[in-house]
C-alpha atoms as a PDB file:
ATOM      1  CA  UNK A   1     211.595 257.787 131.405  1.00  0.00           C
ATOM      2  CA  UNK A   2     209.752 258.477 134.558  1.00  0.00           C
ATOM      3  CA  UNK A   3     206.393 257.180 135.649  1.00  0.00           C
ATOM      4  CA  UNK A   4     205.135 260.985 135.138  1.00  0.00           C
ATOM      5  CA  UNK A   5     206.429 261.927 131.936  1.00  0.00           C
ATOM      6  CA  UNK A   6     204.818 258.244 130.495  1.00  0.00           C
ATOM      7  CA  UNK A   7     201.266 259.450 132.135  1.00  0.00           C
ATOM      8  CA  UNK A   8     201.795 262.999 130.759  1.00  0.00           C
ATOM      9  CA  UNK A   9     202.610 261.500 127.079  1.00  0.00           C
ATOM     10  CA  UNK A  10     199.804 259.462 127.138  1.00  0.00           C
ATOM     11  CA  UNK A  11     197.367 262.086 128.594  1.00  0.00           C
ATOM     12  CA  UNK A  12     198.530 264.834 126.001  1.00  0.00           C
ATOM     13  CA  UNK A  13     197.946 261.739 123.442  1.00  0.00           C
ATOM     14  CA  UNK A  14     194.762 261.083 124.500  1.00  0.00           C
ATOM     15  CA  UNK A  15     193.404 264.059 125.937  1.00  0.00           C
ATOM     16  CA  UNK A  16     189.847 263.789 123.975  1.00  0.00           C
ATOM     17  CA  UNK A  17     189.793 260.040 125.405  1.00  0.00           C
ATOM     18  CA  UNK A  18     188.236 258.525 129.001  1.00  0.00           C
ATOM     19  CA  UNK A  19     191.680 258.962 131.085  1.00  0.00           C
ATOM     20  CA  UNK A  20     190.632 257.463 134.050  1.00  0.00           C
ATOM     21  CA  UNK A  21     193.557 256.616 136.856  1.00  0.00           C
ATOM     22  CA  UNK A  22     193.091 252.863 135.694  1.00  0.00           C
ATOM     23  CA  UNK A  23     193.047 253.835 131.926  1.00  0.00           C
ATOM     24  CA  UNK A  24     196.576 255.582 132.166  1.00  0.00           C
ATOM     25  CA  UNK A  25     198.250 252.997 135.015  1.00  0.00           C
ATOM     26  CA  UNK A  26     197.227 250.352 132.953  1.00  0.00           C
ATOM     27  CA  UNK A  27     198.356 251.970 129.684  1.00  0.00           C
ATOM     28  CA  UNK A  28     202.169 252.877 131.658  1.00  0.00           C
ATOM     29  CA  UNK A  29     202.176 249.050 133.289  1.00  0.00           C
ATOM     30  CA  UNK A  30     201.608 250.416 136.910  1.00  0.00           C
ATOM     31  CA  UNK A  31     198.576 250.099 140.196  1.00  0.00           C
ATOM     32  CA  UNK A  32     196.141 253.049 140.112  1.00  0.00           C
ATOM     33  CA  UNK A  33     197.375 253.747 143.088  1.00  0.00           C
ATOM     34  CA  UNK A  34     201.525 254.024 142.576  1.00  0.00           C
ATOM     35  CA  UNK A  35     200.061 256.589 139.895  1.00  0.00           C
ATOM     36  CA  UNK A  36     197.888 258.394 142.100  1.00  0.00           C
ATOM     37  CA  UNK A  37     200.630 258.999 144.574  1.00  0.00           C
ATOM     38  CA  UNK A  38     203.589 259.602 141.352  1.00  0.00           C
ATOM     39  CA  UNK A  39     201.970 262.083 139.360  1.00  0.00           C
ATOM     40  CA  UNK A  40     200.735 264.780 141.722  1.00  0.00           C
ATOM     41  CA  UNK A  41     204.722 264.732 143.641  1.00  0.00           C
ATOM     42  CA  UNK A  42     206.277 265.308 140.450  1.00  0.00           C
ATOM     43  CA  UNK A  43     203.724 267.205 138.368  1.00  0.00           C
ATOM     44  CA  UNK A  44     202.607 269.472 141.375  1.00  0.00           C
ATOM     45  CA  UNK A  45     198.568 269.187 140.311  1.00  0.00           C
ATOM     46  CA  UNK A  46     196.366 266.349 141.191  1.00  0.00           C
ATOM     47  CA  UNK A  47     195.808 264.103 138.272  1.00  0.00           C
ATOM     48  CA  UNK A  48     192.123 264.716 137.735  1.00  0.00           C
ATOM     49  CA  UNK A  49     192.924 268.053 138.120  1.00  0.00           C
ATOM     50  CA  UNK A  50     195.561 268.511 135.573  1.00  0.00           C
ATOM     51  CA  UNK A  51     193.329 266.697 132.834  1.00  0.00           C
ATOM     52  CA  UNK A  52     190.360 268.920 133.447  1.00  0.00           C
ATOM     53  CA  UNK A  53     192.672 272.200 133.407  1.00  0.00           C
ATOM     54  CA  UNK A  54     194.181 270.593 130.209  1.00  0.00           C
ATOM     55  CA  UNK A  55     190.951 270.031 128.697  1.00  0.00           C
ATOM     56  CA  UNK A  56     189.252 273.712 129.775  1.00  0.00           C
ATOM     57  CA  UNK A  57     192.954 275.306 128.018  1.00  0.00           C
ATOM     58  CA  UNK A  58     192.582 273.759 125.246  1.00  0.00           C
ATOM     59  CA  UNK A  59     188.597 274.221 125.450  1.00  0.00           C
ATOM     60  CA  UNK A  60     189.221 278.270 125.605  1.00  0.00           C
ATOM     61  CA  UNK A  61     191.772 278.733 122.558  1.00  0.00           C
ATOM     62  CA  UNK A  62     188.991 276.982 120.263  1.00  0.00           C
ATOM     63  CA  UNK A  63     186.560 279.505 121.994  1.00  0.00           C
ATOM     64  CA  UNK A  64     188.638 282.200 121.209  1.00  0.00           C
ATOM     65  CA  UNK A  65     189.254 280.774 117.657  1.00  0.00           C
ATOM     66  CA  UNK A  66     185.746 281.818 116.929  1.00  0.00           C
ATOM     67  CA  UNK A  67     184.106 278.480 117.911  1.00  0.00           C
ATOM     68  CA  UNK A  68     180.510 278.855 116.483  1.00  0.00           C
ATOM     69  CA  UNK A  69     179.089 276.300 118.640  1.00  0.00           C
ATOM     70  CA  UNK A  70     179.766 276.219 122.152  1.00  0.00           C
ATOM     71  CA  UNK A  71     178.270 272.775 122.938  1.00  0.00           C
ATOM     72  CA  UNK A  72     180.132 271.187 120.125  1.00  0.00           C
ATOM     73  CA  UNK A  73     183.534 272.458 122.192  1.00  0.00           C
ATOM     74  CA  UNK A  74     181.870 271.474 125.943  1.00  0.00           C
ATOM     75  CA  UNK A  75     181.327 267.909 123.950  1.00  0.00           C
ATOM     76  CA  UNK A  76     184.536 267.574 122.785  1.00  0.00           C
ATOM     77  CA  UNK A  77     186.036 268.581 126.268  1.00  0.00           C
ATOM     78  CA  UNK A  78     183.894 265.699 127.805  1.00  0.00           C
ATOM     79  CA  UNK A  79     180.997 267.805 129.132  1.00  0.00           C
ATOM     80  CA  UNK A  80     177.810 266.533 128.370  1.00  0.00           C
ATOM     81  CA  UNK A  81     175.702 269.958 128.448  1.00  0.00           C
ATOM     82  CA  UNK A  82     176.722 273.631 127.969  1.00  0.00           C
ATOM     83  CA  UNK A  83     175.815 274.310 131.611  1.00  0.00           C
ATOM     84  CA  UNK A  84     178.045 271.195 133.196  1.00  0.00           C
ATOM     85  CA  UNK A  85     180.799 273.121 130.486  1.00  0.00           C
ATOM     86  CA  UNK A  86     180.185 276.604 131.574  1.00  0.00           C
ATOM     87  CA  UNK A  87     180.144 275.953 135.307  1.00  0.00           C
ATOM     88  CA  UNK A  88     183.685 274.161 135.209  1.00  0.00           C
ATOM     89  CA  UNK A  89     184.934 277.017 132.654  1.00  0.00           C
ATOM     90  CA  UNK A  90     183.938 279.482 135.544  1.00  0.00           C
ATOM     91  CA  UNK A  91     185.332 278.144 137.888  1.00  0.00           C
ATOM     92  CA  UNK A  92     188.500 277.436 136.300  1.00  0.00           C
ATOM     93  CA  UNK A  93     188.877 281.193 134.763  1.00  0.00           C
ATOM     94  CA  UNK A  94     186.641 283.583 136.653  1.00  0.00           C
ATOM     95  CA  UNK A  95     185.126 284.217 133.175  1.00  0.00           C
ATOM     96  CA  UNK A  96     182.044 282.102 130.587  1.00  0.00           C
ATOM     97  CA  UNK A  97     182.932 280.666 127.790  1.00  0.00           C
ATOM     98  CA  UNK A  98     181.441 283.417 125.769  1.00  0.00           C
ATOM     99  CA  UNK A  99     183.454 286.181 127.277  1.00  0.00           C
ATOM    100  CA  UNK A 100     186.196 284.388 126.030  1.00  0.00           C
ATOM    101  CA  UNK A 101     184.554 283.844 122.338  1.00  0.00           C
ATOM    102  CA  UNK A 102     183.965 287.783 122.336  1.00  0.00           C
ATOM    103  CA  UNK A 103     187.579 288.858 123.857  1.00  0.00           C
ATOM    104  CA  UNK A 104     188.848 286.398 120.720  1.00  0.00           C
ATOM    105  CA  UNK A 105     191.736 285.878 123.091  1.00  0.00           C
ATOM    106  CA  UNK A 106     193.148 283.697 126.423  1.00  0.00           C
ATOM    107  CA  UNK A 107     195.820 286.175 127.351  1.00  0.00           C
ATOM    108  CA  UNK A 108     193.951 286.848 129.620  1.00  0.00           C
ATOM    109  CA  UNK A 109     193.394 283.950 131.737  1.00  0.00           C
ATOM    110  CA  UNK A 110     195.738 281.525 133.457  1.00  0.00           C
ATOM    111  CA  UNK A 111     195.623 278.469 130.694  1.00  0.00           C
ATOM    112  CA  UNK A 112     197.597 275.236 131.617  1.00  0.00           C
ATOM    113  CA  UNK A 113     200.034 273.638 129.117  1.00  0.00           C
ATOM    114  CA  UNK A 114     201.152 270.881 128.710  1.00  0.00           C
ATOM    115  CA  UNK A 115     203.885 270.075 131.414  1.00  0.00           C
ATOM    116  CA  UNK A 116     206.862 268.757 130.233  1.00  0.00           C
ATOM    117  CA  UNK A 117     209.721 266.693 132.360  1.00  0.00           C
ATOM    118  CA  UNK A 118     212.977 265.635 131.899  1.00  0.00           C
ATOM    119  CA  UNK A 119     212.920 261.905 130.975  1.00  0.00           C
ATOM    120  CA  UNK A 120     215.457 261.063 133.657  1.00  0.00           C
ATOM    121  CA  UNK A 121     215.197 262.221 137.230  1.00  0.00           C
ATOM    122  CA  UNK A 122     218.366 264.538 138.789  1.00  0.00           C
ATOM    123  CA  UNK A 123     217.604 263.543 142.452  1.00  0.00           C
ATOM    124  CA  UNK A 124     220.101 260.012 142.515  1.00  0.00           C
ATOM    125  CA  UNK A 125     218.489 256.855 144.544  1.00  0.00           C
ATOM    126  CA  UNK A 126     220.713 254.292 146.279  1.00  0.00           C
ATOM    127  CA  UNK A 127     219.166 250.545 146.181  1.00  0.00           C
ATOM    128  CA  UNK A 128     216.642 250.651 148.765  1.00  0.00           C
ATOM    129  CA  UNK A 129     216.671 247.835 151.766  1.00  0.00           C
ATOM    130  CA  UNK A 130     213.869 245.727 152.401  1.00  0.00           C
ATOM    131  CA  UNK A 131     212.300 245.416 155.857  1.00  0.00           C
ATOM    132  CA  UNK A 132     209.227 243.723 157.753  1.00  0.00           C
ATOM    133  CA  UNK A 133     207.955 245.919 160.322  1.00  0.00           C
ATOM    134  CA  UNK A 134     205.974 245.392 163.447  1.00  0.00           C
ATOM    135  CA  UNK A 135     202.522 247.593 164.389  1.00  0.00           C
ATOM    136  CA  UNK A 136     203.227 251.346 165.412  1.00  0.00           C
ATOM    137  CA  UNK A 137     200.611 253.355 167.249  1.00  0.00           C
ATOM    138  CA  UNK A 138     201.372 256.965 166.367  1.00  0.00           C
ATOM    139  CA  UNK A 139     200.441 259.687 168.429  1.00  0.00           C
ATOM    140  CA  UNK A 140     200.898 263.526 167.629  1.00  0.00           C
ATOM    141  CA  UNK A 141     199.467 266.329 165.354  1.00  0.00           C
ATOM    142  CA  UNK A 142     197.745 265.180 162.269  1.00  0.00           C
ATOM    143  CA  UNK A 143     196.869 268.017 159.486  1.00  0.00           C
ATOM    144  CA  UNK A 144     194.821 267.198 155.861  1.00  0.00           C
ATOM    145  CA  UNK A 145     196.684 269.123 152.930  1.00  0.00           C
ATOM    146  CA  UNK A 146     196.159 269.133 149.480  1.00  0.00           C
ATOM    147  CA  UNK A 147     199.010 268.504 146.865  1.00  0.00           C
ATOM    148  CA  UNK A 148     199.648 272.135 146.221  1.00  0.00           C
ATOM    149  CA  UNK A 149     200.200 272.759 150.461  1.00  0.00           C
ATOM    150  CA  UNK A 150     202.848 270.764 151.403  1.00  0.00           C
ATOM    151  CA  UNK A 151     204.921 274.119 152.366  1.00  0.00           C
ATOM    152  CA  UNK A 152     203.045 274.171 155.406  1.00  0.00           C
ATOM    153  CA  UNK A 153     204.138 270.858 156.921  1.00  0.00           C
ATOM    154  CA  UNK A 154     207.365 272.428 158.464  1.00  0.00           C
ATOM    155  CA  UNK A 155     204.965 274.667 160.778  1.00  0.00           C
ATOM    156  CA  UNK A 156     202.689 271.762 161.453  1.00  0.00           C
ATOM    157  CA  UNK A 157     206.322 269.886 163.009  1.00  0.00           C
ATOM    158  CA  UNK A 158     207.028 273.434 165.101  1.00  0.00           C
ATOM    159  CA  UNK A 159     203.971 272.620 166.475  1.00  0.00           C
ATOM    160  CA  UNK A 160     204.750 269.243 167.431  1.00  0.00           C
ATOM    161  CA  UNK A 161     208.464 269.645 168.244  1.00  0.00           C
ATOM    162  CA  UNK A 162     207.850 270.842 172.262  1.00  0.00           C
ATOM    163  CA  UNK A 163     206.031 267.643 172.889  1.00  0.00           C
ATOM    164  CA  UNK A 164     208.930 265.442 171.598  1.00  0.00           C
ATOM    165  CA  UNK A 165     210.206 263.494 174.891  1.00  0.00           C
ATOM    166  CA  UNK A 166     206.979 264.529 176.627  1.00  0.00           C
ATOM    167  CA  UNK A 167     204.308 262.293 175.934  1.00  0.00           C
ATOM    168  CA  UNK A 168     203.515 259.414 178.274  1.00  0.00           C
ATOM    169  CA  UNK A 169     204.485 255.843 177.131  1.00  0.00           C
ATOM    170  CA  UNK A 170     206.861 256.978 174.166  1.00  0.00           C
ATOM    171  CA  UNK A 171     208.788 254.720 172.543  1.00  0.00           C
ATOM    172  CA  UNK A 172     212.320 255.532 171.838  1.00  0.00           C
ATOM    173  CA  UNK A 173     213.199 258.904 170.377  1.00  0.00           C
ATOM    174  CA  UNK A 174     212.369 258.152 167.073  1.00  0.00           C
ATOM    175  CA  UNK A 175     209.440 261.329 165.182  1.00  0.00           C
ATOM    176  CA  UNK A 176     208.014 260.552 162.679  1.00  0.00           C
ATOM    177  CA  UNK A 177     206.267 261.747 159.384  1.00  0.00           C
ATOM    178  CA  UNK A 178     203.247 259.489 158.161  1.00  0.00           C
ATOM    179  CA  UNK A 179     201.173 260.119 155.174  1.00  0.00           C
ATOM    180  CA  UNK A 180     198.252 258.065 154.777  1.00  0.00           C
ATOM    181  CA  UNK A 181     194.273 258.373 153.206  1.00  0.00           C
ATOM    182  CA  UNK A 182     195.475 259.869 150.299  1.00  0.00           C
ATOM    183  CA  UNK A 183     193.074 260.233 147.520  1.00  0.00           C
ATOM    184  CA  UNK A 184     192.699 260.565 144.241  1.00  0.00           C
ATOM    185  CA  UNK A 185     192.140 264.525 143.775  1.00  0.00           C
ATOM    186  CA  UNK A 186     195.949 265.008 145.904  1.00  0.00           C
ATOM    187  CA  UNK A 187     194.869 265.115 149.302  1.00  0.00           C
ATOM    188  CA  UNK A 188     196.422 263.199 152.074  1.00  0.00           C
ATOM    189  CA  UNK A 189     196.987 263.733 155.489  1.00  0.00           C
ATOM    190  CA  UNK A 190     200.159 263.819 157.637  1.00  0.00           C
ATOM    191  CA  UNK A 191     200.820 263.037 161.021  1.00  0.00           C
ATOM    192  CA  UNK A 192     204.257 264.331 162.980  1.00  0.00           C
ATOM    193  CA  UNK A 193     204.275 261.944 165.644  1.00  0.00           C
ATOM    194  CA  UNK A 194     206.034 259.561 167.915  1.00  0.00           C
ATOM    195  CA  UNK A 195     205.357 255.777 168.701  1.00  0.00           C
ATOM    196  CA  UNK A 196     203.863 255.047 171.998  1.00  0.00           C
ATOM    197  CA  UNK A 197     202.540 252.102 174.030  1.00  0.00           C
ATOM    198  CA  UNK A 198     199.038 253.252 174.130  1.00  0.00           C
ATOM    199  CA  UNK A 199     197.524 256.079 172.974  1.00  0.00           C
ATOM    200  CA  UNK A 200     197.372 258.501 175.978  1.00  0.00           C
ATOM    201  CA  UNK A 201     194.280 260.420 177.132  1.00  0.00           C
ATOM    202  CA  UNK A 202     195.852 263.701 176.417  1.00  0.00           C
ATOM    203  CA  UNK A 203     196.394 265.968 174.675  1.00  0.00           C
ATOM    204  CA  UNK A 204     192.834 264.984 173.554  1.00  0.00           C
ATOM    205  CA  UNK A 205     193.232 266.858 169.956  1.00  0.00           C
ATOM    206  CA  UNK A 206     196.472 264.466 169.122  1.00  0.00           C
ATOM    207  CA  UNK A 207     195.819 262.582 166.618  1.00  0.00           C
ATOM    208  CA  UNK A 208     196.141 258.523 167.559  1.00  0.00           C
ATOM    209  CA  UNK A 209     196.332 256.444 164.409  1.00  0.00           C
ATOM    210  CA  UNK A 210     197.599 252.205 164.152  1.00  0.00           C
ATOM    211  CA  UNK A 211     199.843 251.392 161.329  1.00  0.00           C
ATOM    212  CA  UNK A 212     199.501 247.761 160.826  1.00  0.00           C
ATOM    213  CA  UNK A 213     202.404 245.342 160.477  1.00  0.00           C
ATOM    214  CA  UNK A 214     203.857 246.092 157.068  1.00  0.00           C
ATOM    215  CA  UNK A 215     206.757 245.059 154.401  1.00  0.00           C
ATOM    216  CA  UNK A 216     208.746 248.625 153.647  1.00  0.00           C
ATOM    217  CA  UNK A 217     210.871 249.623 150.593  1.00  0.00           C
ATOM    218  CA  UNK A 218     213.750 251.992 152.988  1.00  0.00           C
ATOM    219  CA  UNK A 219     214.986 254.826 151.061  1.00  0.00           C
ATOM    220  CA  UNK A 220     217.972 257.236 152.587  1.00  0.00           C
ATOM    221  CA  UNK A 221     217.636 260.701 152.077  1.00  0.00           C
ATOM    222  CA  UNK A 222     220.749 262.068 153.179  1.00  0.00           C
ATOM    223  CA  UNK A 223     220.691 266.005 152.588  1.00  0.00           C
ATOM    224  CA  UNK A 224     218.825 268.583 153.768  1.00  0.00           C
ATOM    225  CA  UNK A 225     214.867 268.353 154.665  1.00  0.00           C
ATOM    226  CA  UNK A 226     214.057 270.699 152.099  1.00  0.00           C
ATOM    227  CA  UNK A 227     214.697 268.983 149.259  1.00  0.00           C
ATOM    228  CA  UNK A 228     213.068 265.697 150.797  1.00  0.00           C
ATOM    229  CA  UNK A 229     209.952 266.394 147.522  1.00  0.00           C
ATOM    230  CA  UNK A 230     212.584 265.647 144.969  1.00  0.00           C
ATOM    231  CA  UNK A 231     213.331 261.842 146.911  1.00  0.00           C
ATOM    232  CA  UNK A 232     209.757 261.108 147.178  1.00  0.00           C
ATOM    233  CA  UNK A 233     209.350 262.200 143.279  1.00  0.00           C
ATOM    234  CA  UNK A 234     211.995 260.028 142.433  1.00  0.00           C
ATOM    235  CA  UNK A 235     211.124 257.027 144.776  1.00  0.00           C
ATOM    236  CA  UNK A 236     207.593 256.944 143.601  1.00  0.00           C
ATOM    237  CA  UNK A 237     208.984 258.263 139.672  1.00  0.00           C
ATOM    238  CA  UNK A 238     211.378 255.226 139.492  1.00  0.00           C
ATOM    239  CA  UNK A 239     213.072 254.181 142.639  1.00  0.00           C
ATOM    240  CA  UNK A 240     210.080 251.662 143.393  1.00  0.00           C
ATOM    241  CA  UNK A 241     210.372 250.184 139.817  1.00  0.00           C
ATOM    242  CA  UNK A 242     214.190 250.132 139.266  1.00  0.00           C
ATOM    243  CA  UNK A 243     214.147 247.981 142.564  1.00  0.00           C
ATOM    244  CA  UNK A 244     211.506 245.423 141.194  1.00  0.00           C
ATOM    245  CA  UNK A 245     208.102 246.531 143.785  1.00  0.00           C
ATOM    246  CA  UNK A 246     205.230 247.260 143.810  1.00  0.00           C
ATOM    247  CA  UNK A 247     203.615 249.630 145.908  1.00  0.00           C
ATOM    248  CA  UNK A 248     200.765 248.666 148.470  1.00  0.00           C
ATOM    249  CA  UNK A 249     198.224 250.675 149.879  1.00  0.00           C
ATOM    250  CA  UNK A 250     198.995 251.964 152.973  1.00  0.00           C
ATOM    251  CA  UNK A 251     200.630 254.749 155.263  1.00  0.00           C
ATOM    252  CA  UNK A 252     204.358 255.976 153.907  1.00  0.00           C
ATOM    253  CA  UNK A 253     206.777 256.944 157.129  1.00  0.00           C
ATOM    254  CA  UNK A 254     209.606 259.339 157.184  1.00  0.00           C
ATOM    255  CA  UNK A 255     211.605 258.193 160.265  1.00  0.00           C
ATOM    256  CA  UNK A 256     213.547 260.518 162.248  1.00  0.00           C
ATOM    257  CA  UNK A 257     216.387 259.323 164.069  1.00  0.00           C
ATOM    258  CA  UNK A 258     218.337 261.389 166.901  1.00  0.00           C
ATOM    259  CA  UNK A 259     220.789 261.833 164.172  1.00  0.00           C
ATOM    260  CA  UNK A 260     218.587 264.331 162.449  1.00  0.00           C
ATOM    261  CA  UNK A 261     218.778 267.841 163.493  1.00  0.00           C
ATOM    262  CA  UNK A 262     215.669 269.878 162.932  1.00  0.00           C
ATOM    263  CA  UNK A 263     217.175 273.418 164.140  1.00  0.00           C
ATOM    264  CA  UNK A 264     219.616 273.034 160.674  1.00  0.00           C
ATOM    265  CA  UNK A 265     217.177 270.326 159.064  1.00  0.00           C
ATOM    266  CA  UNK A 266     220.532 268.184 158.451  1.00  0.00           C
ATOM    267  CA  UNK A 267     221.040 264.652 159.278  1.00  0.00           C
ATOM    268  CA  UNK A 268     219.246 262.404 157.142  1.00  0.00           C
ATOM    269  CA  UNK A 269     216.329 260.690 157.570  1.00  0.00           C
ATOM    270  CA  UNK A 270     214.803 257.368 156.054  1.00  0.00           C
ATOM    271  CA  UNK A 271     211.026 257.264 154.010  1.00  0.00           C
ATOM    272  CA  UNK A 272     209.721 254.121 154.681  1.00  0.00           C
ATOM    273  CA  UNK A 273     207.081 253.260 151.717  1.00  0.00           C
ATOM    274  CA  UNK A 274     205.080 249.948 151.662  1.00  0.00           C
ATOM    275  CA  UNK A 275     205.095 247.610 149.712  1.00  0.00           C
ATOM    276  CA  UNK A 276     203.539 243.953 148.561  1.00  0.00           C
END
């Protein structure tokens, strides 16, 4: 079973519990932070996100039930006043929690269910190699997304792609993808760069960021770039654990080699994802 189907059992099992990113790691045998990166590439919400959507659903059928007590229901969803309750509902639904009690229905409004995955993954992993890595400066176009807008990170590398072979002191013609300072609601930013020397002076707005010297897990992904979310959701799902690591804290690389061709997106490239 994958890391994200154990978090999503235990969350649907526990839903009226504290499920805190260190309550459900522990509970699955995994860091806060593999989890924090797992869940919201496979499930496609953040996980604080998905448990407070899961909560509000279930929250508005009792409402629409006929609930007589609203702040009995805001309790049992973990809110500690109607008005903490209310404000959340709203801005989950558009609507209070007594429009919902009077329409006696949720059809309605967008309620989440429970996601449910396949225990075993469909994307296949080869053993990954081990490698100790040197210091990169990385220089290039850095963008913050949230979980739910990755599909703009192929514009953000059109961008980027007339400066490749350009930029004073590069090293090699290796590009790469680096995600790093991701946090616990699903944001993270990326960086489409290129190693350099030094960081030049221009263009000023590049973004110049040091990856220290760092033990990788190398994965191949060998077909085309658009399906590159089902290797990290696998990698981060079971890859890591199948080979025996643990994940550290620190910038993942996708590493472009001249054998990747981004007018077809063919080629293969390697994700590069630290570990202790």
């Amino acid at each position: 079973m994958s890391i994200t189907a154990k978090a999503l059992w235990y969350i649907e099992s526990h839903l009226s519990e504290n499920l805190s990113l260190e309550t459900v790691a522990e509970a699955i045998g995994i860091s806060r932070f593999h989890l924090s990166r797992a869940f919201p590439v496979s499930a496609g919400y953040a996980f604080g996100q998905y448990i407070r959507a899961r909560r509000l659903s279930e929250a508005a059928k009792v409402l629409a039930g006929g609930a007589p007590d609203i702040l009995d229901v805001a309790l049992d969803a973990g809110y500690g006043s109607h008005e903490a309750f209310t404000r959340a509902f709203s801005l989950q639904f558009g609507v209070t929690p007594e429009q919902i009690r009077a329409q006696a229905s949720v059809e309605r409004i967008n309620v989440m269910e429970p996601i449910r995955m396949e225990t075993a993954t469909t994307t296949p992993l080869a053993p990954p190699q081990t490698i100790q890595w040197r210091a990169l400066l990385i220089f290039g176009i850095g963008q913050r997304y949230q979980c739910n807008e990755k599909g703009a990170i192929p514009s953000q590398w059109l961008r980027f792609v007339p400066h490749l072979g350009n930029i004073p002191g590069q090293v090699g013609r290796i590009a790469y993808g680096v995600i790093y300072n991701t946090d616990d609601t699903g944001g993270f930013d990326y960086l489409c760069g290129v190693e350099v020397k030094e960081f030049p002076a221009q263009p000023a707005e590049f973004t110049r960021l040091r990856v220290p010297p760092q033990k990788y897990a190398v994965f191949e992904h060998k077909d085309h770039i658009s399906t590159i979310a089902s290797t990290f959701s696998a990698i981060w799902n079971h890859g890591l654990t199948d080979a025996g690591f643990r994940a550290a804290d620190g910038p993942a690389l996708e590493r472009y080699g001249e054998e990747f061709d981004g007018r077809t997106g063919l080629g293969g490239l390697q994700i590069w994802v630290p570990i202790r």
